[in-house]
Each structure stands twice: as structure tokens, then as C-alpha cells.
N, C-alpha and C. Protein backbone atom coordinates (compact mmCIF):
# COMPACT_ATOMS: atom_id res chain seq x y z
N UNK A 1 33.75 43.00 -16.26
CA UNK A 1 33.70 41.99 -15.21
C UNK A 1 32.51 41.08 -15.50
N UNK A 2 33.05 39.91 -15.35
CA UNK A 2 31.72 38.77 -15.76
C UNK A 2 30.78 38.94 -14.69
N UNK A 3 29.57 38.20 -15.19
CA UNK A 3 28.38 37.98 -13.86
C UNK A 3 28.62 37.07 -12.96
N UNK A 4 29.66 36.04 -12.74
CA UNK A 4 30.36 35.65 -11.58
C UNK A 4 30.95 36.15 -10.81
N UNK A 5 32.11 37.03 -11.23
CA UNK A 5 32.68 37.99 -10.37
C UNK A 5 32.09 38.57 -9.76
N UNK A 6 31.15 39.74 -10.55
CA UNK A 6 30.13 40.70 -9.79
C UNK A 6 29.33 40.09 -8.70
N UNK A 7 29.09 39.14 -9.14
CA UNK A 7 28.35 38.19 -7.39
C UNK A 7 28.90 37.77 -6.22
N UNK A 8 30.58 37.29 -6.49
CA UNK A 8 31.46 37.16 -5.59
C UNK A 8 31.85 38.49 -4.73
N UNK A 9 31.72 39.93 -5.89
CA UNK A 9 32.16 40.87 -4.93
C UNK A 9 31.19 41.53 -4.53
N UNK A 10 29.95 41.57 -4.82
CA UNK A 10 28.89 42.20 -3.93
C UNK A 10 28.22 40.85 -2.89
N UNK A 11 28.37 39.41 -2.73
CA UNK A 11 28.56 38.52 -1.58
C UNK A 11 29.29 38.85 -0.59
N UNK A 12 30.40 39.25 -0.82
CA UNK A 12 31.46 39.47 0.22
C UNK A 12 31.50 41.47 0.73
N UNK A 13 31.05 42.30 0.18
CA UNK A 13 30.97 43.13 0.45
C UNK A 13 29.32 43.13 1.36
N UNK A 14 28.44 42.31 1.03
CA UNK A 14 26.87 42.46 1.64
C UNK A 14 28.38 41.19 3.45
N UNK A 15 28.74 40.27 2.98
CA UNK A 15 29.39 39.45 4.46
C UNK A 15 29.98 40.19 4.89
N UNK A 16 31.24 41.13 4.32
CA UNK A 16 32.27 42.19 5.20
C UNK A 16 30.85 43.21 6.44
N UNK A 17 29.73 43.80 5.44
CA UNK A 17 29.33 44.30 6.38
C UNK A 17 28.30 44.26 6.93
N UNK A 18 28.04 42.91 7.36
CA UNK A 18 27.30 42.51 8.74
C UNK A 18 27.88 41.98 9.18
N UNK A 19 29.35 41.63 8.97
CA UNK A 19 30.58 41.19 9.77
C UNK A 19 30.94 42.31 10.57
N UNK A 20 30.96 43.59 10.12
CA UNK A 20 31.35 44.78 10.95
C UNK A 20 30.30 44.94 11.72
N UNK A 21 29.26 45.05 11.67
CA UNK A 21 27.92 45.57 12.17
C UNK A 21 27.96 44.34 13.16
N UNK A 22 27.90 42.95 12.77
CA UNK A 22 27.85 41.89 14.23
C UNK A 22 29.65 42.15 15.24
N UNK A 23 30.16 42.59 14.50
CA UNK A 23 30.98 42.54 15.92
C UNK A 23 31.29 44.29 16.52
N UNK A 24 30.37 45.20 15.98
CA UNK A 24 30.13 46.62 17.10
C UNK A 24 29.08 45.51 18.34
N UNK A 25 28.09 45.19 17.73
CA UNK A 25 27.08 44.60 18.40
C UNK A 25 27.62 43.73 19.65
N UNK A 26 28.28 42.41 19.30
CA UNK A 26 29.24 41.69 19.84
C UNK A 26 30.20 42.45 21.14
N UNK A 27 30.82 43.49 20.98
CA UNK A 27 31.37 44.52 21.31
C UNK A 27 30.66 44.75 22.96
N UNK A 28 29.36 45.62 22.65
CA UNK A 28 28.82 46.05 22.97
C UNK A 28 28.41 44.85 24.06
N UNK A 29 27.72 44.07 23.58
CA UNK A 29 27.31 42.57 24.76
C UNK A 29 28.23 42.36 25.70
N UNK A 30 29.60 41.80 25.14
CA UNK A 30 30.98 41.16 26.00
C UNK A 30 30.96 42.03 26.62
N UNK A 31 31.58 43.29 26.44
CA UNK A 31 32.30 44.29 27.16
C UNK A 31 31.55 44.76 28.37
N UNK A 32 30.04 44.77 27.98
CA UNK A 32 29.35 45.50 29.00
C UNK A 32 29.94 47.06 29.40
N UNK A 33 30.28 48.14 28.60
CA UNK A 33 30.84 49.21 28.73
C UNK A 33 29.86 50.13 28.43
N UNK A 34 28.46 49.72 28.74
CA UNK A 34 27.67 51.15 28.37
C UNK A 34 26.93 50.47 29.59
N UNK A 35 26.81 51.78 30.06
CA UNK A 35 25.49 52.13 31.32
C UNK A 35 24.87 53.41 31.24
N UNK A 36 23.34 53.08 31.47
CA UNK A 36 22.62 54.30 32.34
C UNK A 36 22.35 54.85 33.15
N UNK A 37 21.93 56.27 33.55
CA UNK A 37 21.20 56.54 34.67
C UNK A 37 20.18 57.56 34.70
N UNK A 38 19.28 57.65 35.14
CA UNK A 38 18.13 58.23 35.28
C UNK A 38 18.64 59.49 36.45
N UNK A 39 17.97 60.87 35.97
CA UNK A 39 18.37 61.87 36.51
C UNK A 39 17.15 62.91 36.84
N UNK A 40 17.10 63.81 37.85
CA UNK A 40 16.16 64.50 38.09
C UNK A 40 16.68 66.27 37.16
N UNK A 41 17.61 66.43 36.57
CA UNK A 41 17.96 67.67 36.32
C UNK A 41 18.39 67.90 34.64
N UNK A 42 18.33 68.41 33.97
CA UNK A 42 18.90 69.03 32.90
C UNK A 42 20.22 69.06 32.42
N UNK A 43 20.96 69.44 34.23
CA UNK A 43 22.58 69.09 34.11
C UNK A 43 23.05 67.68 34.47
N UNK A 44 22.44 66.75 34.71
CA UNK A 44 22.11 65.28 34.25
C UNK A 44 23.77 65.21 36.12
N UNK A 45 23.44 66.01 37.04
CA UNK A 45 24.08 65.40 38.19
C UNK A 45 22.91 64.81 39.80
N UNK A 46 22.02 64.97 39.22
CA UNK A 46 21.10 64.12 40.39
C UNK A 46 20.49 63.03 40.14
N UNK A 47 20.94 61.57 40.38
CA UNK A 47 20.67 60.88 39.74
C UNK A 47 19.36 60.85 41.05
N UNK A 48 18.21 60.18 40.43
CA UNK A 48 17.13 60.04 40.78
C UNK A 48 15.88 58.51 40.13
N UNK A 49 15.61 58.59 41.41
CA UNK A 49 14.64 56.88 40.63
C UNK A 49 13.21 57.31 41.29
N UNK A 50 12.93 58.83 41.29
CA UNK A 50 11.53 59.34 42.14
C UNK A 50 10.93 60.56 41.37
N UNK A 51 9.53 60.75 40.71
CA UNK A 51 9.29 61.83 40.33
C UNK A 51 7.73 62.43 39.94
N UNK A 52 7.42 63.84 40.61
CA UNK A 52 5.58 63.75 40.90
C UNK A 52 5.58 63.95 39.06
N UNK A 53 4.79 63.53 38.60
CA UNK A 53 3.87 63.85 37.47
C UNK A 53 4.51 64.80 36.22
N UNK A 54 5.24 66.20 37.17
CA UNK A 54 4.89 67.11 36.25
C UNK A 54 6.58 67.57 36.09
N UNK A 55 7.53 66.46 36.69
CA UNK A 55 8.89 66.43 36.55
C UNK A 55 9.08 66.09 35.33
N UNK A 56 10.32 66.59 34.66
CA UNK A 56 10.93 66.12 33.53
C UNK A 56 12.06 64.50 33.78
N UNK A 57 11.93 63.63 33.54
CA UNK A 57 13.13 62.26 33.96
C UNK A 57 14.09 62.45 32.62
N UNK A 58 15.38 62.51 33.24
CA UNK A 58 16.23 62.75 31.97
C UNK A 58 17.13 61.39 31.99
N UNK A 59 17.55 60.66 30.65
CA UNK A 59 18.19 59.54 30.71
C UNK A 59 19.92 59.87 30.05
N UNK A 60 20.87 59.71 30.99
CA UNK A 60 21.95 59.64 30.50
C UNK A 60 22.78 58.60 30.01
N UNK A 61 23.00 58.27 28.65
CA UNK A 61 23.88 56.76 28.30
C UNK A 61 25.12 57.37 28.52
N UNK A 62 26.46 56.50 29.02
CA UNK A 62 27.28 56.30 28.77
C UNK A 62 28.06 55.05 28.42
N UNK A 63 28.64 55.36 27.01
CA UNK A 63 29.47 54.22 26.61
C UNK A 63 30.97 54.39 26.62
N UNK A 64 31.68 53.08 27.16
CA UNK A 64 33.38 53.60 26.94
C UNK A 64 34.10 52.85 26.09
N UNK A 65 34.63 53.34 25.35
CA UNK A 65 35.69 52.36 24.02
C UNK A 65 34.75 51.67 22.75
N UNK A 66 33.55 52.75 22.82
CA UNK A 66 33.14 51.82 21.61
C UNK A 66 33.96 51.49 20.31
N UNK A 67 34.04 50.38 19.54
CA UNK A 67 34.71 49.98 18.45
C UNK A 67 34.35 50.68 17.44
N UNK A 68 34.65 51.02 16.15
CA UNK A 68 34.98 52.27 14.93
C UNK A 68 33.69 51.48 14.64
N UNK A 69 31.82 51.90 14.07
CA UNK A 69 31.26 51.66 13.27
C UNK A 69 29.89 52.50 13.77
N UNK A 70 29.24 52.19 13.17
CA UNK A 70 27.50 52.59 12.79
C UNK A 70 27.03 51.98 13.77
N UNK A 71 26.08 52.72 15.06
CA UNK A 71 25.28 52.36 16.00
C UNK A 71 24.18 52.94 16.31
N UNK A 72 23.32 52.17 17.28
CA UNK A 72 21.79 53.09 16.89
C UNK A 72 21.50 52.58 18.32
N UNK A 73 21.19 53.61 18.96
CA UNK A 73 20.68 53.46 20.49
C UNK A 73 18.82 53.74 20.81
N UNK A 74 18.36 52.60 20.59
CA UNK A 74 16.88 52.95 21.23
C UNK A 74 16.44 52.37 22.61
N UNK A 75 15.42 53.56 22.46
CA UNK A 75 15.05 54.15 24.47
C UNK A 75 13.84 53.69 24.64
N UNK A 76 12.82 53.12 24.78
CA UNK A 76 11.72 52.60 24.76
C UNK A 76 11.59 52.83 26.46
N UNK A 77 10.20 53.64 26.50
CA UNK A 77 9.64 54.36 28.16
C UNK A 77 8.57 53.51 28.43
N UNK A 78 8.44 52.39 29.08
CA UNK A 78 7.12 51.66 29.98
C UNK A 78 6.24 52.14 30.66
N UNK A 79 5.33 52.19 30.93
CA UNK A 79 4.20 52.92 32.01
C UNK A 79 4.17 51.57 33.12
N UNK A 80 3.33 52.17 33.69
CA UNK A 80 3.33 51.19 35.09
C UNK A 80 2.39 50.10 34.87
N UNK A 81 1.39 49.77 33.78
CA UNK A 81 0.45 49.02 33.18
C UNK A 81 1.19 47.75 32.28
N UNK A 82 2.52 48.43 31.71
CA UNK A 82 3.93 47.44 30.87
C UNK A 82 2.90 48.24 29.06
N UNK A 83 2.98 48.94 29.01
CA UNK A 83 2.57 50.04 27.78
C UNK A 83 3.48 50.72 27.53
N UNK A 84 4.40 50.31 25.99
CA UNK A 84 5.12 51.30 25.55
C UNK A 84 4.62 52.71 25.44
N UNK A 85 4.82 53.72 25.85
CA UNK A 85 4.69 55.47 25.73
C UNK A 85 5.13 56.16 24.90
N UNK A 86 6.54 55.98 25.30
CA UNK A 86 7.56 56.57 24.08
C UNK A 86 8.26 55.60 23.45
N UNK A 87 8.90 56.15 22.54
CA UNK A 87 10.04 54.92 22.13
C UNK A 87 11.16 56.50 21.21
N UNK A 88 12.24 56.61 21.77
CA UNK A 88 13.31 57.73 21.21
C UNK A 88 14.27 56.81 20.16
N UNK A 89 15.09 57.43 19.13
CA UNK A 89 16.36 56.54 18.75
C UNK A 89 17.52 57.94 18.43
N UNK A 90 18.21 57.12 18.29
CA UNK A 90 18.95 58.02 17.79
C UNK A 90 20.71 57.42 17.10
N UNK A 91 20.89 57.98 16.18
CA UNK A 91 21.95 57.25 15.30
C UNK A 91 23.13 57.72 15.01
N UNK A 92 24.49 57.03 15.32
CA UNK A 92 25.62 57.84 15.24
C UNK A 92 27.02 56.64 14.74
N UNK A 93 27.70 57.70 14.52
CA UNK A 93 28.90 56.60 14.07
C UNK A 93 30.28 57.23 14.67
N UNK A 94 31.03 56.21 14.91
CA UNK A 94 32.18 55.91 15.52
C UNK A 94 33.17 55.80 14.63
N UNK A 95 34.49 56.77 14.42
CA UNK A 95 35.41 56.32 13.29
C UNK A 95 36.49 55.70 14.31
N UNK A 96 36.53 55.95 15.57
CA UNK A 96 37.78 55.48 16.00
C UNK A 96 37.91 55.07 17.15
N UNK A 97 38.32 54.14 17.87
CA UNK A 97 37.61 53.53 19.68
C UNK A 97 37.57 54.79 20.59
N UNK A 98 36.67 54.97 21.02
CA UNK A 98 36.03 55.98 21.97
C UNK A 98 34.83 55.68 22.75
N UNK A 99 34.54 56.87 23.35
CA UNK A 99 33.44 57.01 24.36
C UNK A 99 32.37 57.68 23.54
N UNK A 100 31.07 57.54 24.31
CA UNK A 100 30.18 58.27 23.74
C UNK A 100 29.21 58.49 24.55
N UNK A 101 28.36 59.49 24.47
CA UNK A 101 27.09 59.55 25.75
C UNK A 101 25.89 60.82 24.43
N UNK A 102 24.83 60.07 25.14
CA UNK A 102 23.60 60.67 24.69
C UNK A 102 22.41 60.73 25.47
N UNK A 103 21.60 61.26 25.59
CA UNK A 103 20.82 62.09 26.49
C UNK A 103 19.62 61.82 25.97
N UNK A 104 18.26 61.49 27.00
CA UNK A 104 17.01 61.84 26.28
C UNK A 104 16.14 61.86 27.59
N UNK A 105 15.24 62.48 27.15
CA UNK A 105 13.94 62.41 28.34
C UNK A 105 12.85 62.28 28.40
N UNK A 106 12.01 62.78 29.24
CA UNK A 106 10.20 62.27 28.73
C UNK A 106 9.69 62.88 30.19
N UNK A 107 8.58 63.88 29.41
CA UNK A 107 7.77 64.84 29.99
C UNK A 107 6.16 64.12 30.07
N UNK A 108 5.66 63.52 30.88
CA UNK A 108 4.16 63.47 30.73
C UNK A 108 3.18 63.95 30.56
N UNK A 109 2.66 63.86 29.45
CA UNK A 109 1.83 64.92 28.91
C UNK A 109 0.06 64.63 30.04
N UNK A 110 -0.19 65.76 29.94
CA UNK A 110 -1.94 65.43 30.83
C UNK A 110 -2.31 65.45 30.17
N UNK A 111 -3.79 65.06 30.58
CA UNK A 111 -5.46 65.11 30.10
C UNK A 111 -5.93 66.21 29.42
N UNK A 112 -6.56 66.71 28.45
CA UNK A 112 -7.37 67.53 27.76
C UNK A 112 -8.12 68.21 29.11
N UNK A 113 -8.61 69.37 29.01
CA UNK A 113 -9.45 69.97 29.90
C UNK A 113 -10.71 69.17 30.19
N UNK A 114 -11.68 68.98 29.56
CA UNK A 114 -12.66 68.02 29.38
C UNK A 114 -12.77 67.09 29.85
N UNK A 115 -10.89 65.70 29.88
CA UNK A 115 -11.34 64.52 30.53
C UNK A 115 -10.70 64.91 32.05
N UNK A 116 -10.43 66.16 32.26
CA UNK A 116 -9.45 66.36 33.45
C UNK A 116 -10.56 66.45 34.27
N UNK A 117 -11.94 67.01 33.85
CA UNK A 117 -13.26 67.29 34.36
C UNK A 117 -13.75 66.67 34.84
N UNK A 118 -13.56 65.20 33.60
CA UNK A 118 -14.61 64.05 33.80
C UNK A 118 -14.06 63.41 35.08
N UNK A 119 -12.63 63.05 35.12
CA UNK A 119 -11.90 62.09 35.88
C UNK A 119 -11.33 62.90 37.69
N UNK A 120 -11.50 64.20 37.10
CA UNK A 120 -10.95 64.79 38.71
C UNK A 120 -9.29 64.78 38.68
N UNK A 121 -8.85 64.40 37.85
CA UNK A 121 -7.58 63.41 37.75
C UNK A 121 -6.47 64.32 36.68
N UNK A 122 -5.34 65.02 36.73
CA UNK A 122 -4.85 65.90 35.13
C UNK A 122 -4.17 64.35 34.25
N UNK A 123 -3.88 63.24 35.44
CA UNK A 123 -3.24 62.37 34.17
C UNK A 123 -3.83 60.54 34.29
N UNK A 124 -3.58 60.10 33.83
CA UNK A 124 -4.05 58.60 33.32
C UNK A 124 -3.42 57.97 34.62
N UNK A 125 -4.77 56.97 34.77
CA UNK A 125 -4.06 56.15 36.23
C UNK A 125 -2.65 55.53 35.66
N UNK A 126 -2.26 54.70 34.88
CA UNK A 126 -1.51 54.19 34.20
C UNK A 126 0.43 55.36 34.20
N UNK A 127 -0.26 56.36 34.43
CA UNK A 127 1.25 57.42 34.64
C UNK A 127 1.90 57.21 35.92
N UNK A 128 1.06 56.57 36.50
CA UNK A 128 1.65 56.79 38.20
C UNK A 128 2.26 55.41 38.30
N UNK A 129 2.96 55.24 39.15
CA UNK A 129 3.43 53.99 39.60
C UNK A 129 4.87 53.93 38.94
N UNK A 130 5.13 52.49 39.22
CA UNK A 130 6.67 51.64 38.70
C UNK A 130 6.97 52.06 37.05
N UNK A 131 7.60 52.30 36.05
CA UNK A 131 8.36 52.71 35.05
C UNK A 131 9.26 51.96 34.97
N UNK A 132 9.70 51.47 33.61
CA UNK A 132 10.73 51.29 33.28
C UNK A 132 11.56 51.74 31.75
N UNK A 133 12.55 52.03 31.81
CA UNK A 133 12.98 52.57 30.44
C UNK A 133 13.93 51.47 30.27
N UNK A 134 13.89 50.93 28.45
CA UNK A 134 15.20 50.05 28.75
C UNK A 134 15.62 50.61 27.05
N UNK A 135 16.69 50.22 27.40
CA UNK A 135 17.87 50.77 26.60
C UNK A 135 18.62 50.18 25.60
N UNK A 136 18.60 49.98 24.39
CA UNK A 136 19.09 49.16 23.28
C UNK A 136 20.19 49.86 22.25
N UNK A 137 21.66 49.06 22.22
CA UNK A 137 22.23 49.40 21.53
C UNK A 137 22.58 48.28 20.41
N UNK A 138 22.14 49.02 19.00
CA UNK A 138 22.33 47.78 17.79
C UNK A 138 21.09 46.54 18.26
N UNK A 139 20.32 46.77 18.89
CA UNK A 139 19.31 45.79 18.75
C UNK A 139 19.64 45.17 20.48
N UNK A 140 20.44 45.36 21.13
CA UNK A 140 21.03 44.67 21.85
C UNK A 140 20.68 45.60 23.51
N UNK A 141 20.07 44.78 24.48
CA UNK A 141 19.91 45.50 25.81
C UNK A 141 20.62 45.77 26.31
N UNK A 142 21.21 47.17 26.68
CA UNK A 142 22.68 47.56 27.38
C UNK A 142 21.98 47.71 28.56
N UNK A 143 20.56 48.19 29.03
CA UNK A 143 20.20 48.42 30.79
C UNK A 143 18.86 48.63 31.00
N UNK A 144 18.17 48.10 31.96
CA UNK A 144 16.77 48.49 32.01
C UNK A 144 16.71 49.41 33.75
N UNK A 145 15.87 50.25 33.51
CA UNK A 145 16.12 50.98 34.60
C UNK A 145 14.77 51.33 35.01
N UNK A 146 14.71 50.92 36.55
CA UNK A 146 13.04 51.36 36.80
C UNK A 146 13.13 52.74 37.45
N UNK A 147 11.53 53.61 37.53
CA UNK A 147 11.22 54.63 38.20
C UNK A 147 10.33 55.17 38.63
N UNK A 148 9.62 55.52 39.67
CA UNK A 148 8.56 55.51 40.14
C UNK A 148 8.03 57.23 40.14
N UNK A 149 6.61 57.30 39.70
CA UNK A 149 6.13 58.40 39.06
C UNK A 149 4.68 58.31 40.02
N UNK A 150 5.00 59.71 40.98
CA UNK A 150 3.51 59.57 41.97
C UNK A 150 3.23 60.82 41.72
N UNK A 151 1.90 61.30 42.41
CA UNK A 151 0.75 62.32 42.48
C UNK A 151 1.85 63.50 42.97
């Protein structure tokens, strides 16, 4: 195969797939078929937007009919200051239109013994208050969800 050819077919194989990859993405925008919810339990049935300190907040995605390809869902956790905390991902693929759901959570870690001393306090003023987690599929915001984290 000449060095023309070979350029024509690795051009169109690099266009076929970010042609696939922009229309999961595409998909995902129009349809609006993925939502979250924020939960107080493990078995992900109390949904909850309230929690003291030393609760676990569990995040449930659900998506319906996603289109056949390669997707990547990241979770990025806000503090009440607007300070990323966490940031989760996680990566999966689709061979055939379906549903899908994935799960993640976030435990607040305290203070060292020492600054728990200094401050009177087990966690960072910055833990308490308004939260928000928002939710990205393929680069793309499927939901932002607030939650409030007191003493």
C-alpha cells in the first residue's frame, strides 16, 4: 500500500472514531436520559440532601438507552468554600443500547489528633455547609446536585 493510501485510511479511521465518540456524547446531551441522586444508605433507597459529618453520601447514576460505545463518567465532590475534594471516574463500554447505573460515595475524612486539639473542631470549617457533586458523562454535565453537611 502506497503512502497515500495509508494516510487516507488511518484519516478516516482517526474521523470514524471521534465520529463515534461525538455522537455517544451527543446522545447523552439531547436525550437527557441520565440522572442522579444522592442517598443516605448503602442500599442506595433513601434519597437524602442532609448529612452530620460522619455519614457516608452515596451517589447513584442512572442512565437509560445509552448508544453502543466507550464512556467515562466523572464525579467531582465541592466543599462548601467551591474546593474540589474528591474527583472519582470510572470507565465502561456499551456494546448494545441499554441502561446503565454506577455508584460512588465520599466519607469525610477528620483532623489528625493534634489539629483536632488545636481547633476543638474533628473537621475543617470548609466540610460543613452547602456541597455540591456534579456529574460528567464523556466530558459532558449530566447533573449537579447540592447537599448540606452539618455538625
Amino acid at each position: 500500500m502506497n503512502t497515500f493510501k495509508k494516510t487516507i485510511v488511518i484519516s478516516t479511521t482517526i474521523l470514524l472514531a471521534n465520529c463515534l465518540y461525538c455522537n455517544a456524547s451527543q446522545f447523552i446531551n439531547e436525550m437527557s436520559n441520565c440522572h442522579s441522586n444522592i442517598y443516605s444508605d448503602s442500599t442506595y433507597t433513601k434519597i437524602s440532601n442532609k448529612f452530620n459529618s460522619y455519614e457516608k453520601i452515596y451517589l447513584k447514576i442512572e442512565c437509560k438507552d445509552l448508544e453502543p460505545g466507550d464512556y467515562t463518567i466523572n464525579v467531582n465532590w465541592i466543599d462548601s468554600s467551591g474546593s474540589l475534594q474528591r474527583q472519582s471516574s470510572h470507565n465502561f463500554n456499551v456494546e448494545q443500547k441499554q441502561s446503565y447505573m454506577s455508584y460512588f460515595w465520599l466519607k469525610l475524612q477528620p483532623k489528625g489528633t493534634l489539629l483536632q486539639a488545636i481547633s476543638g473542631d474533628e473537621f475543617d470549617k470548609e466540610q460543613y455547609g452547602t456541597w455540591r457533586v456534579l456529574t460528567y458523562i464523556n466530558s459532558l454535565i449530566i447533573s449537579s446536585d447540592e447537599f448540606l453537611i452539618y455538625k
